[in-house]
Protein backbone atom coordinates (compact mmCIF):
# COMPACT_ATOMS: atom_id res chain seq x y z
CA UNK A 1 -87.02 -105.98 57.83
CA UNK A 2 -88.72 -102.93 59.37
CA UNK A 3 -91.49 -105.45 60.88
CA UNK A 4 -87.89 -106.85 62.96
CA UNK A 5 -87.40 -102.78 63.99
CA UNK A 6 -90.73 -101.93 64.66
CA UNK A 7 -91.56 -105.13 67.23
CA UNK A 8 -88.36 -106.70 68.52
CA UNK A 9 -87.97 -102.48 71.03
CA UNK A 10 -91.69 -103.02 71.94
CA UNK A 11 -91.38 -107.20 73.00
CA UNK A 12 -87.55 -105.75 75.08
CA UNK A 13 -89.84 -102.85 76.90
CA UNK A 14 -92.45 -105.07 77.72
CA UNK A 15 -90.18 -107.90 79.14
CA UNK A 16 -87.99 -105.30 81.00
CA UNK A 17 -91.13 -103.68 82.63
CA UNK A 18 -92.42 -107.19 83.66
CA UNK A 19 -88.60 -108.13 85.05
CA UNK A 20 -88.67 -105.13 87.10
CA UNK A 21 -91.72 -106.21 89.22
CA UNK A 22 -90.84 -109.72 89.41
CA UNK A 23 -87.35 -109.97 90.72
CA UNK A 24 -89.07 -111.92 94.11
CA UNK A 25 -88.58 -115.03 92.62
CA UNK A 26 -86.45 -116.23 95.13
CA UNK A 27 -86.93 -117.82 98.53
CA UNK A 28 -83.54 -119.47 99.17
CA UNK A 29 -81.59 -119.06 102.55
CA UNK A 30 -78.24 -119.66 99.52
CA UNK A 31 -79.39 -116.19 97.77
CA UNK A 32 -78.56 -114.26 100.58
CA UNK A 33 -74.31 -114.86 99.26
CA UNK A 34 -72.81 -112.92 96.11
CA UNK A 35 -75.36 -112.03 93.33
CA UNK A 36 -78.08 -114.07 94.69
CA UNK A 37 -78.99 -117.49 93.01
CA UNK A 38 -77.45 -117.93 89.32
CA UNK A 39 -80.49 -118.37 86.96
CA UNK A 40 -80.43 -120.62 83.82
CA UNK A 41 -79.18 -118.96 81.06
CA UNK A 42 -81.91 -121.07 78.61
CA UNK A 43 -85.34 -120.98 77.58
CA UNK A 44 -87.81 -123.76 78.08
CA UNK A 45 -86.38 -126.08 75.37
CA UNK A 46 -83.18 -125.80 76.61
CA UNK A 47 -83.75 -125.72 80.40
CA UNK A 48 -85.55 -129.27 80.11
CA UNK A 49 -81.81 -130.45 78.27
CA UNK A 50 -80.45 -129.55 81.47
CA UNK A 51 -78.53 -126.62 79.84
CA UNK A 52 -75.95 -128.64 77.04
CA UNK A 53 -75.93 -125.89 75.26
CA UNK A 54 -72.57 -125.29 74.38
CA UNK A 55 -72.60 -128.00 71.42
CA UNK A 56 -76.90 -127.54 70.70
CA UNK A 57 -77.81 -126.30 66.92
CA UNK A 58 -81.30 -126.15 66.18
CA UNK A 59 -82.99 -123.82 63.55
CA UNK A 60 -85.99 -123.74 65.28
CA UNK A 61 -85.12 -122.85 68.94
CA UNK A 62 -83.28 -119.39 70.34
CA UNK A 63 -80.03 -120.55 72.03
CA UNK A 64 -78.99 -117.47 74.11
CA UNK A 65 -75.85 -119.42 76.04
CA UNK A 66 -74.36 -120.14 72.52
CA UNK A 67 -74.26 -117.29 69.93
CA UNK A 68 -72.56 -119.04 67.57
CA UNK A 69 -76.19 -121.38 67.05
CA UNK A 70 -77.92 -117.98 65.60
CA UNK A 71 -76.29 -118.57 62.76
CA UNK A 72 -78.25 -121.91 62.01
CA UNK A 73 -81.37 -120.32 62.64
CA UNK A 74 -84.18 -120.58 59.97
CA UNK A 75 -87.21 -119.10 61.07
CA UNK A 76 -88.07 -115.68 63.09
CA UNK A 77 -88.65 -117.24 66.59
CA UNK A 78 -90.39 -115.86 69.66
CA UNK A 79 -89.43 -117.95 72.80
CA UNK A 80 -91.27 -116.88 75.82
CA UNK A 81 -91.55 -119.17 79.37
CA UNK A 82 -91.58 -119.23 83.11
CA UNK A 83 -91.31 -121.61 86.02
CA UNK A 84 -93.06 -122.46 89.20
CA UNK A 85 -91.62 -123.89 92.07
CA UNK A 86 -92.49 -125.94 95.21
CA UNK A 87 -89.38 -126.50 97.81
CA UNK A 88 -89.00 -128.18 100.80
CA UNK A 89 -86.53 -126.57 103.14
CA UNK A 90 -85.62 -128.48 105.66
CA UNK A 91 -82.75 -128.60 108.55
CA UNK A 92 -81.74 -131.39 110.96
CA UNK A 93 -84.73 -130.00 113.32
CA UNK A 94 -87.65 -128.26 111.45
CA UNK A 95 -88.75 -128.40 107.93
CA UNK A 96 -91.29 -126.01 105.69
CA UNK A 97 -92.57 -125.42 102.28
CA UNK A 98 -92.34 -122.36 100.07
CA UNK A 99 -93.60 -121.32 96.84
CA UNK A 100 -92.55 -119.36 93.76
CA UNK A 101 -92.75 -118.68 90.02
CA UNK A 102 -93.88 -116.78 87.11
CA UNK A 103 -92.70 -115.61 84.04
CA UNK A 104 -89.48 -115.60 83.58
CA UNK A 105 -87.61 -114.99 80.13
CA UNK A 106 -88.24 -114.08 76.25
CA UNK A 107 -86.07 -114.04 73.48
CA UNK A 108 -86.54 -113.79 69.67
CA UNK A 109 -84.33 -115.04 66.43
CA UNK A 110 -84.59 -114.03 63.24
CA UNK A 111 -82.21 -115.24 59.67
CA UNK A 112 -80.46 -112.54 58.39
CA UNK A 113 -78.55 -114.40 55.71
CA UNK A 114 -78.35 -118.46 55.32
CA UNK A 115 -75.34 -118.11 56.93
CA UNK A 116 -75.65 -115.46 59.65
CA UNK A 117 -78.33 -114.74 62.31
CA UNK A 118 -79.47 -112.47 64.91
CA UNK A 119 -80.87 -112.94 68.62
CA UNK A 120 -82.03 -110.39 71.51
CA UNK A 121 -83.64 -111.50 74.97
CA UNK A 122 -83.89 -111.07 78.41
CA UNK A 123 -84.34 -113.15 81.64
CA UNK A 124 -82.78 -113.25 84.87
CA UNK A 125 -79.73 -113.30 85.47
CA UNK A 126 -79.54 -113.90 89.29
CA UNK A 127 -82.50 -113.71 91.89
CA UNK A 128 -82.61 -112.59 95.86
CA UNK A 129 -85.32 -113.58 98.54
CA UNK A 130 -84.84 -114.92 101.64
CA UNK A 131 -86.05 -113.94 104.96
CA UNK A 132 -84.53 -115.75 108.05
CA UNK A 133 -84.64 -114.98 112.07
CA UNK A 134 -82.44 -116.51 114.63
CA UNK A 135 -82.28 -115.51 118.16
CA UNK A 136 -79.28 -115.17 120.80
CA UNK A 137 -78.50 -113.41 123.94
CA UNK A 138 -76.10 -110.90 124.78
CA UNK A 139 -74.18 -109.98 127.92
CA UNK A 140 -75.55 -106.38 128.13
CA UNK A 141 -78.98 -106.42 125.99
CA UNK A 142 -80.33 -109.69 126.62
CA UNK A 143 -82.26 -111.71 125.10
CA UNK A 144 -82.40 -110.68 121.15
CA UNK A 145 -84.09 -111.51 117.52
CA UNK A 146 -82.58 -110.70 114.75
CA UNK A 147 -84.29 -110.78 110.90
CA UNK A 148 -82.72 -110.87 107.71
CA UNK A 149 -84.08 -109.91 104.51
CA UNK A 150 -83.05 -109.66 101.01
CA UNK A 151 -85.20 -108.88 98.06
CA UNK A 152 -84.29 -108.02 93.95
CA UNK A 153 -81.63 -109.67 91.63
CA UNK A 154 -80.09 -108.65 88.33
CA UNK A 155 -81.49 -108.99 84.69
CA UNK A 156 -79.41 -109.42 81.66
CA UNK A 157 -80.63 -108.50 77.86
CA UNK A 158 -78.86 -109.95 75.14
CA UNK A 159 -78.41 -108.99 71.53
CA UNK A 160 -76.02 -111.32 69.62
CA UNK A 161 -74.87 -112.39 66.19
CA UNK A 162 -73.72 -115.42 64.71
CA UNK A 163 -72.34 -116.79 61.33
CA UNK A 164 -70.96 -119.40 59.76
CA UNK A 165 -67.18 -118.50 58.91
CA UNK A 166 -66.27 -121.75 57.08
CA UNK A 167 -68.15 -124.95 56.45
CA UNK A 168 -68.49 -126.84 59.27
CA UNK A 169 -67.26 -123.94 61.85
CA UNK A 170 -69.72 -121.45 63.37
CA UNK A 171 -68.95 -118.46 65.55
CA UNK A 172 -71.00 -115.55 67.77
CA UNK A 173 -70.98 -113.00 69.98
CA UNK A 174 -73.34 -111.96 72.59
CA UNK A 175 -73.53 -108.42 74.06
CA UNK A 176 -75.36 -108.44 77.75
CA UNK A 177 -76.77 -105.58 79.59
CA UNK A 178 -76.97 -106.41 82.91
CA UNK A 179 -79.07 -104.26 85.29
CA UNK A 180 -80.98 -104.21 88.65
CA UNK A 181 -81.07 -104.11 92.66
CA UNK A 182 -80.57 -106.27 95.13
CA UNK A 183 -82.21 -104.52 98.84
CA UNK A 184 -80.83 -106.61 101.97
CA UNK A 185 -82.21 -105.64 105.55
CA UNK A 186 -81.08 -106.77 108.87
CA UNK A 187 -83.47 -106.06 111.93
CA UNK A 188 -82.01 -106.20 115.75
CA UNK A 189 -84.58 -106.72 118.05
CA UNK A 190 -83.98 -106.94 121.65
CA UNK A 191 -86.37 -108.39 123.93
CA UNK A 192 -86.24 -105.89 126.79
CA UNK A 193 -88.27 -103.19 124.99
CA UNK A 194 -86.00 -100.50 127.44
CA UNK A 195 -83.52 -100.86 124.18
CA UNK A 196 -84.51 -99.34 120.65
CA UNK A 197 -84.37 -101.66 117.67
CA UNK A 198 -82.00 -101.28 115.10
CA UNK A 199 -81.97 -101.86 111.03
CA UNK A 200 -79.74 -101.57 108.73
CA UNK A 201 -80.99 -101.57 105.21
CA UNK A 202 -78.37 -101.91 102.11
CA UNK A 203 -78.95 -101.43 98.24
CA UNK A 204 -76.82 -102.22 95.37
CA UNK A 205 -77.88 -100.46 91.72
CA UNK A 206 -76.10 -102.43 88.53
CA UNK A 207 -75.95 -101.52 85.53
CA UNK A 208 -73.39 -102.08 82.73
CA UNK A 209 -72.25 -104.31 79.66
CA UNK A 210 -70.43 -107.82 79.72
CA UNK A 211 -69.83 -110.15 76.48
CA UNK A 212 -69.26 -113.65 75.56
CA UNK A 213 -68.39 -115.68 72.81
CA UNK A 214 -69.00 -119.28 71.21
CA UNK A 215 -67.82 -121.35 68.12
CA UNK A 216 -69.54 -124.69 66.79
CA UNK A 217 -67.44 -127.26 64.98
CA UNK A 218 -70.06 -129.39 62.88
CA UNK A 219 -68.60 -133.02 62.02
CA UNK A 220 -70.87 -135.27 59.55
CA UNK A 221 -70.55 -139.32 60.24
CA UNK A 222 -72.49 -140.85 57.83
CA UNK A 223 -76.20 -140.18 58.74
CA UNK A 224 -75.19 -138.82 62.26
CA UNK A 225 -73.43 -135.94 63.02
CA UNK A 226 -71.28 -134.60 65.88
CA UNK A 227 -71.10 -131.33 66.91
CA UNK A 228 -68.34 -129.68 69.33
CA UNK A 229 -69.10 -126.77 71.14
CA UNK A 230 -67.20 -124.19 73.75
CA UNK A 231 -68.40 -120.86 74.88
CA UNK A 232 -66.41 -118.21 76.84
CA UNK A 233 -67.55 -115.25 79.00
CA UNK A 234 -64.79 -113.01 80.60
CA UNK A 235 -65.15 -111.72 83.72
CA UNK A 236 -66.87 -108.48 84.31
CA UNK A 237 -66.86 -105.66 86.75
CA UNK A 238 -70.05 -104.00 86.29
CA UNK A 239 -70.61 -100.43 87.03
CA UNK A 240 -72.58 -100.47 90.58
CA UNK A 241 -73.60 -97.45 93.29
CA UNK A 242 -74.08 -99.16 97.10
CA UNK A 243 -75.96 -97.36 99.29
CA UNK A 244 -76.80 -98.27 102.82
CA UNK A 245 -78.46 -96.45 106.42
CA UNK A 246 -78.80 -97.52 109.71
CA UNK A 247 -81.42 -96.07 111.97
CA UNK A 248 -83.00 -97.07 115.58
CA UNK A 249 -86.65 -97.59 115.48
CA UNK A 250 -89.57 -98.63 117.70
CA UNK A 251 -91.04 -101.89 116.66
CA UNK A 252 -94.75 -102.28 116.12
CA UNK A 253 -96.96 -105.51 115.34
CA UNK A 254 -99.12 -103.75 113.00
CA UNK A 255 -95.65 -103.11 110.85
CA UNK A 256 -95.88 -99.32 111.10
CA UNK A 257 -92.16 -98.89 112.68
CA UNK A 258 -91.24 -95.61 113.98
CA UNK A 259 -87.62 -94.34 112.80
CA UNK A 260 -85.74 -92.61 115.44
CA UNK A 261 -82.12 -91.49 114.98
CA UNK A 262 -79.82 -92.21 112.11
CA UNK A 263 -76.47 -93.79 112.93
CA UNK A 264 -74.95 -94.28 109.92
CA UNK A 265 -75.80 -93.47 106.31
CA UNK A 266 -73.84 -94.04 102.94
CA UNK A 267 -75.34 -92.62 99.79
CA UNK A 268 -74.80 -93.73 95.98
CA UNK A 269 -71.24 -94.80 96.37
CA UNK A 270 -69.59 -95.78 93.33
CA UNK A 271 -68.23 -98.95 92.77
CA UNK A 272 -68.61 -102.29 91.12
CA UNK A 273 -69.93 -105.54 91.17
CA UNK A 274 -67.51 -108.49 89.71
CA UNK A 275 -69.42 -111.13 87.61
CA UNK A 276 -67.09 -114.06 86.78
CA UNK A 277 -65.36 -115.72 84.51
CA UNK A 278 -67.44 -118.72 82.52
CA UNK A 279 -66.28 -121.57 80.03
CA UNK A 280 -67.93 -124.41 79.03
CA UNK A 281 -66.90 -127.36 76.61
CA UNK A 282 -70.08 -129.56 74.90
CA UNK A 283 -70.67 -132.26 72.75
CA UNK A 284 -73.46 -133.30 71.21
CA UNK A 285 -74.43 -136.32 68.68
CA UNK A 286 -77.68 -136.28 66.67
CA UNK A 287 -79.56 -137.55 63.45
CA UNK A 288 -80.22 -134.78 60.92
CA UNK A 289 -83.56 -135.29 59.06
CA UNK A 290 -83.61 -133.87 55.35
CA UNK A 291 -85.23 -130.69 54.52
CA UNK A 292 -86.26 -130.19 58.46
CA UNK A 293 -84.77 -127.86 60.69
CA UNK A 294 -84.76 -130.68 63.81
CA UNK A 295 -83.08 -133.53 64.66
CA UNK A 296 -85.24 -137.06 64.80
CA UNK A 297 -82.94 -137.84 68.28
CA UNK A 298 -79.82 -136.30 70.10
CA UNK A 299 -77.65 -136.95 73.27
CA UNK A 300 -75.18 -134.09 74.36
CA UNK A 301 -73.10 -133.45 77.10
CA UNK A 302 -71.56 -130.60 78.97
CA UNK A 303 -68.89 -129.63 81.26
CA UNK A 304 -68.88 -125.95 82.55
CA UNK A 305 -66.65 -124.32 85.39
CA UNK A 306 -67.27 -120.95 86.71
CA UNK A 307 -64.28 -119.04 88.38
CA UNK A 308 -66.45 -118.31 91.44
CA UNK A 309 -63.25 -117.26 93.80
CA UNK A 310 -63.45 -113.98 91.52
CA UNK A 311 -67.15 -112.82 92.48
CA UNK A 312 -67.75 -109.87 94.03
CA UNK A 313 -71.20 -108.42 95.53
CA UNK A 314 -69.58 -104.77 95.51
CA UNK A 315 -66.45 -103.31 95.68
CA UNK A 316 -65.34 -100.02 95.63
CA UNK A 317 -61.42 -98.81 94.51
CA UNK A 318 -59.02 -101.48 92.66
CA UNK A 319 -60.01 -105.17 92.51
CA UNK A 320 -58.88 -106.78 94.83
CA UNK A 321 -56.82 -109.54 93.40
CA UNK A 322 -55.06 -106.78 91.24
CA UNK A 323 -53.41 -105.28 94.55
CA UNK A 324 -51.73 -107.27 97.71
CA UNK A 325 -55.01 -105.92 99.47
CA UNK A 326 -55.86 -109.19 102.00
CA UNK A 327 -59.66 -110.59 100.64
CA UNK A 328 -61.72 -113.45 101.58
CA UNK A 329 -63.86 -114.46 98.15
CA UNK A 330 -67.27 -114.68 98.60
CA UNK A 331 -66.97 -118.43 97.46
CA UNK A 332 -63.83 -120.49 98.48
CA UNK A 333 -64.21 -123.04 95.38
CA UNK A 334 -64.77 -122.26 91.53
CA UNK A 335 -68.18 -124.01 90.42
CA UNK A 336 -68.05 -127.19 88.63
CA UNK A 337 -71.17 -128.27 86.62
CA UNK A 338 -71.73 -131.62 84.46
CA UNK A 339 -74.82 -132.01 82.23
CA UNK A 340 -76.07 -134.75 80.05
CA UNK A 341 -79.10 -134.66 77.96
CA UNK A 342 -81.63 -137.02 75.64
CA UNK A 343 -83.85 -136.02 73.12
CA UNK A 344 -86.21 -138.12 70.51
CA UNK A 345 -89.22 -137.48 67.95
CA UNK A 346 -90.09 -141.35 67.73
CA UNK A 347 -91.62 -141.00 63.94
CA UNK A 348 -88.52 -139.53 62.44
CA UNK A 349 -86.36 -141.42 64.96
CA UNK A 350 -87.91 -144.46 63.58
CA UNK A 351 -89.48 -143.70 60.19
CA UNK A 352 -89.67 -147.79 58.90
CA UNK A 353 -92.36 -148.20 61.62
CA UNK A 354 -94.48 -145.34 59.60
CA UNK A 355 -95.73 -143.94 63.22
CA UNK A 356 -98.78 -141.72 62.74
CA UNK A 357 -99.98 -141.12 65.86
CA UNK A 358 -99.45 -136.84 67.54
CA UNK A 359 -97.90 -138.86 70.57
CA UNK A 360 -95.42 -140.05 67.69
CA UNK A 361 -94.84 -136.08 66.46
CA UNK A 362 -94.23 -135.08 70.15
CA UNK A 363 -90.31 -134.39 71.00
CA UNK A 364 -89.59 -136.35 74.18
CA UNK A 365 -86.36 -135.03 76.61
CA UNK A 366 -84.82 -135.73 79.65
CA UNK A 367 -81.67 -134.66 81.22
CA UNK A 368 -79.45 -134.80 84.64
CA UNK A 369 -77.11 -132.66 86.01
CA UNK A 370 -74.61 -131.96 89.01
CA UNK A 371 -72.75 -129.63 90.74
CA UNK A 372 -70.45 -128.33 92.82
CA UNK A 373 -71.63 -124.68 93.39
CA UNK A 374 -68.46 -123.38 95.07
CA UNK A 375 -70.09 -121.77 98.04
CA UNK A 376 -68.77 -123.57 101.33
CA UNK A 377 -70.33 -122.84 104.86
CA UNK A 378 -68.96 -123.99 108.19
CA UNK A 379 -66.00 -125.46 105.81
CA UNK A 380 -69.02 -127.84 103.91
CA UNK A 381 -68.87 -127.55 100.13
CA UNK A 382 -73.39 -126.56 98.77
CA UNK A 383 -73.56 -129.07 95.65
CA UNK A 384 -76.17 -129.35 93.87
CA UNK A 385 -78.07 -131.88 91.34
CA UNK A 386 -81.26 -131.29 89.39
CA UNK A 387 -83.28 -133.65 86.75
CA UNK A 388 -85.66 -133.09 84.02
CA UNK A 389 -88.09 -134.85 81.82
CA UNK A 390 -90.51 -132.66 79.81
CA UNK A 391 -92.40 -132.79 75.94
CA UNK A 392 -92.32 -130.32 73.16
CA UNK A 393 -95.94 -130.63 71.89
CA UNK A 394 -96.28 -129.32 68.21
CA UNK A 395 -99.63 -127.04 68.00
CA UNK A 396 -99.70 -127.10 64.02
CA UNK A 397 -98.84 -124.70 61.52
CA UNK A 398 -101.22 -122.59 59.06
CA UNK A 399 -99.57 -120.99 55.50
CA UNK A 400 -101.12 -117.26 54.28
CA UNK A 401 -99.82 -118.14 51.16
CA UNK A 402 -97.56 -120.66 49.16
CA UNK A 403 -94.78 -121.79 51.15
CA UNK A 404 -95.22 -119.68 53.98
CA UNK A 405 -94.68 -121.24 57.45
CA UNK A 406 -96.08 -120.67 60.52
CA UNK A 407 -96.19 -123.38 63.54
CA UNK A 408 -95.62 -123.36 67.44
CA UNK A 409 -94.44 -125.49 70.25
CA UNK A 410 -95.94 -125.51 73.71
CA UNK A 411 -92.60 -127.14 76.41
CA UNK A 412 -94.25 -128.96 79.17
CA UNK A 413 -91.83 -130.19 81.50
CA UNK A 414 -90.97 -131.38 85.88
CA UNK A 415 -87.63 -131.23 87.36
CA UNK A 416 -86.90 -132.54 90.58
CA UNK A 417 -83.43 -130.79 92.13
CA UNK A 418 -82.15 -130.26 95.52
CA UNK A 419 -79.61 -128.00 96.74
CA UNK A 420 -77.24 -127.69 100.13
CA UNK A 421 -77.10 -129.92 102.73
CA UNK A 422 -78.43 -130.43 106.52
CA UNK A 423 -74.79 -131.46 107.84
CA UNK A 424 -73.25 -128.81 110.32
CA UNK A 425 -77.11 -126.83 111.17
CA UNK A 426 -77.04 -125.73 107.77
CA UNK A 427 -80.13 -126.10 105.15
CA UNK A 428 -81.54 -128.59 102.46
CA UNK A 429 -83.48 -127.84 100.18
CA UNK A 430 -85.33 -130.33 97.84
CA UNK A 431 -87.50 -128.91 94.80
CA UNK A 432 -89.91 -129.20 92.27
CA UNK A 433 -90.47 -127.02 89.50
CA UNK A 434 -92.89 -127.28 86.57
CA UNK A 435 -91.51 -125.97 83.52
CA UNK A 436 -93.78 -124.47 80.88
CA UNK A 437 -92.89 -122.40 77.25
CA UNK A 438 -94.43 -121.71 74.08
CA UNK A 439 -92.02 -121.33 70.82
CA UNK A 440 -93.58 -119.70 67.90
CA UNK A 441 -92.17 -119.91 64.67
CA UNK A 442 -92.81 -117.57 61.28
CA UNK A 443 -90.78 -117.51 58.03
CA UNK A 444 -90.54 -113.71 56.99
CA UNK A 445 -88.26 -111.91 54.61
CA UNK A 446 -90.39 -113.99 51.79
CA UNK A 447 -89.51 -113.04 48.28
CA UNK A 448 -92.88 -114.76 46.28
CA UNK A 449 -92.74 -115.21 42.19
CA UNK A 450 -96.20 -114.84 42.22
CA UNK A 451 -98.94 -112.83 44.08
């Protein structure tokens, strides 16, 4: 136990220093509104299953979007991955490519009891970066430019518990810190150098605590087994300071602007930003295999809705749907989101055909899902769709000493996804992402009869 205390602060500080340098990880136009883009709230495994989480048990992977699966852990697990991304942005007259990735999550499991477990990560929790110009003319100034910019996103670290409270029923609880900036810039450039440029730079700070819960009802059919699954996070209004200044400035091509006079300035107000309320319903159906921690195949599937009318960027004073305050939500429509998922190790899927081959020991998945993201522009509804297909490749396993266990998983997977539309000028974007991981697993907490 004081291996789990000495290491699990150390792998936290590490992650949270690397999050803090890599929140550019986005380069979506659709970032610019509320939090930024949503991120997946999965690691590698459970990314490539298209995130049917809700109803997944595994003892070998960390689950971080159902607590209540800690408690079938059986190993100490590491789970550390990252993404990168080619996208095609395109409107009804121009088109480009962009680029992103890196590392982007880590969590780690560990059994406390048979029945109970224990989980802390971090990853992403939203991500901003976008930089558009569009031009126009004006009446007085002319002929203009103006640039918008918007960099940052939020994190979220998780420490959760789960147990098994009778039989067949599991339950957990998450608690998430959720921290970070999001910077947004807008430049107004006129063409008629006689007029001073202006900017207007804004900053939001985050930082505060949210929870959510799960439970797991486990249903044995013979040799196949059905498991139901719902999750729950309330909605949160996380402790925020906004700050923001405008300033005239001369432009210059090398990028070394000169500030002139201050117009406006607003320093460290207090505030909030309002993170929304989540549920999601799953079921999945898989084969069991006898003294192994996996399942020799699976299909799940997963209905989520997100009460997106409710999210706030930053507000300061009473929320607004407590008071008879008029509001316009950030997104008109609550999100919608339908996911269904495959998974199959062909030699215990189909142990009479005595399969010996590694391609046989390799855990094949694939998954699809849709949905409606409940931002609408120019009275258009953004949806959304994204597949997977991706490999767990087993990298062997080594034992110190009788009936210890040690083994790893390397997650190779592509998902093809596109998001928005061209219809009414607005933006498409089409994407491919390669999706690597690495799961390492360890049995500790050993008591040996013999040394």
């Amino acid at each position: 136990m004081k291996r789990t205390y000495k290491i699990l602060p150390l792998l936290l500080l590490f992650a949270g220093a690397h999050m803090a340098h890599a929140q550019s990880g986005s380069v979506s136009p659709y970032s610019l509104y509320g939090h930024g883009l949503v991120q997946p709230n999965a690691f590698a495994f459970h990314q490539l299953l298209g995130g049917t989480q809700a109803a997944a048990q595994s003892g070998l992977y960390v689950n971080p979007a159902q607590p209540a699966s800690y408690a079938h852990i059986r190993y100490t697990t590491l789970d550390l991955g990252g993404t990168y991304q080619g996208i095609h942005q395109a409107t009804e007259s121009a088109s480009l490519w962009n680029t992103t990735g890196g590392f982007r999550n880590m969590g780690i499991a560990f059994p406390l009891k048979k029945w109970m477990g224990l989980s802390a990560g971090i990853m992403p929790y939203s991500l901003t970066g976008y930089n558009m110009l569009t031009s126009g003319t004006d009446a007085d100034f002319g002929d203009y430019l103006q640039q918008y910019q918007g960099k940052g996103g939020y994190n979220k670290a998780h420490v959760g518990i789960g147990l098994t409270a009778l039989k067949y029923l599991s339950v957990g609880i998450n608690a998430n810190y959720v921290f970070g900036s999001l910077d947004q810039t807008t430049n107004l450039i006129f063409t008629d150098n006689q007029f001073n440029a202006v900017r207007l730079h804004q900053r939001t700070l985050a930082s505060d605590w949210m929870w959510d819960a799960g439970a797991q009802l486990r249903l044995p059919m013979g040799s196949v087994q059905a498991v139901l699954g719902v999750t729950f996070r309330d909605g949160a209004a996380i402790r925020s300071t906004y700050s923001d200044v405008s300033y005239t400035y001369i432009a210059s091509l090398s990028g070394q602007d000169t500030p002139l006079d201050t117009g406006n300035a607003v320093v460290d107000r207090a505030g909030v930003i309002y993170l929304p309320t989540q549920m999601a319903v799953g079921l999945e159906f898989s084969k069991p295999v006898k003294d192994l921690p996996i399942a020799a195949w699976s299909v799940g599937a997963q209905y989520q809705v997100t009460e997106q009318t409710e999210l706030l960027p930053f507000w300061s004073g009473t929320l607004p749907w407590l008071t008879s305050e008029a509001w316009t939500p950030v997104y008109a429509e609550n999100a919608q989101r339908i996911s269904l998922s495959a998974s199959m190790i062909p030699s215990l899927a189909m142990p009479g055909k005595r399969l010996k081959s590694y391609l046989a020991e390799v855990a094949y998945r694939a998954s699809f899902q849709f949905e409606n993201t409940g931002l609408v522009l120019q009275n258009t509804p953004i949806r959304a769709w994204l597949g997977s297909v991706g490999v767990g490749l087993p990298l062997g396993g080594r034992a110190i000493m009788p009936g210890d266990v040690k083994f790893a998983t390397l997650h190779i997977g592509a998902q093809l996804g596109a998001y928005g539309t061209k219809q009414n000028n607005l933006i498409q974007e089409f994407y491919t992402q390669a999706v690597i991981g690495v799961t390492l697993n360890d049995q500790w907490f050993m008591k040996f009869k013999y040394r």
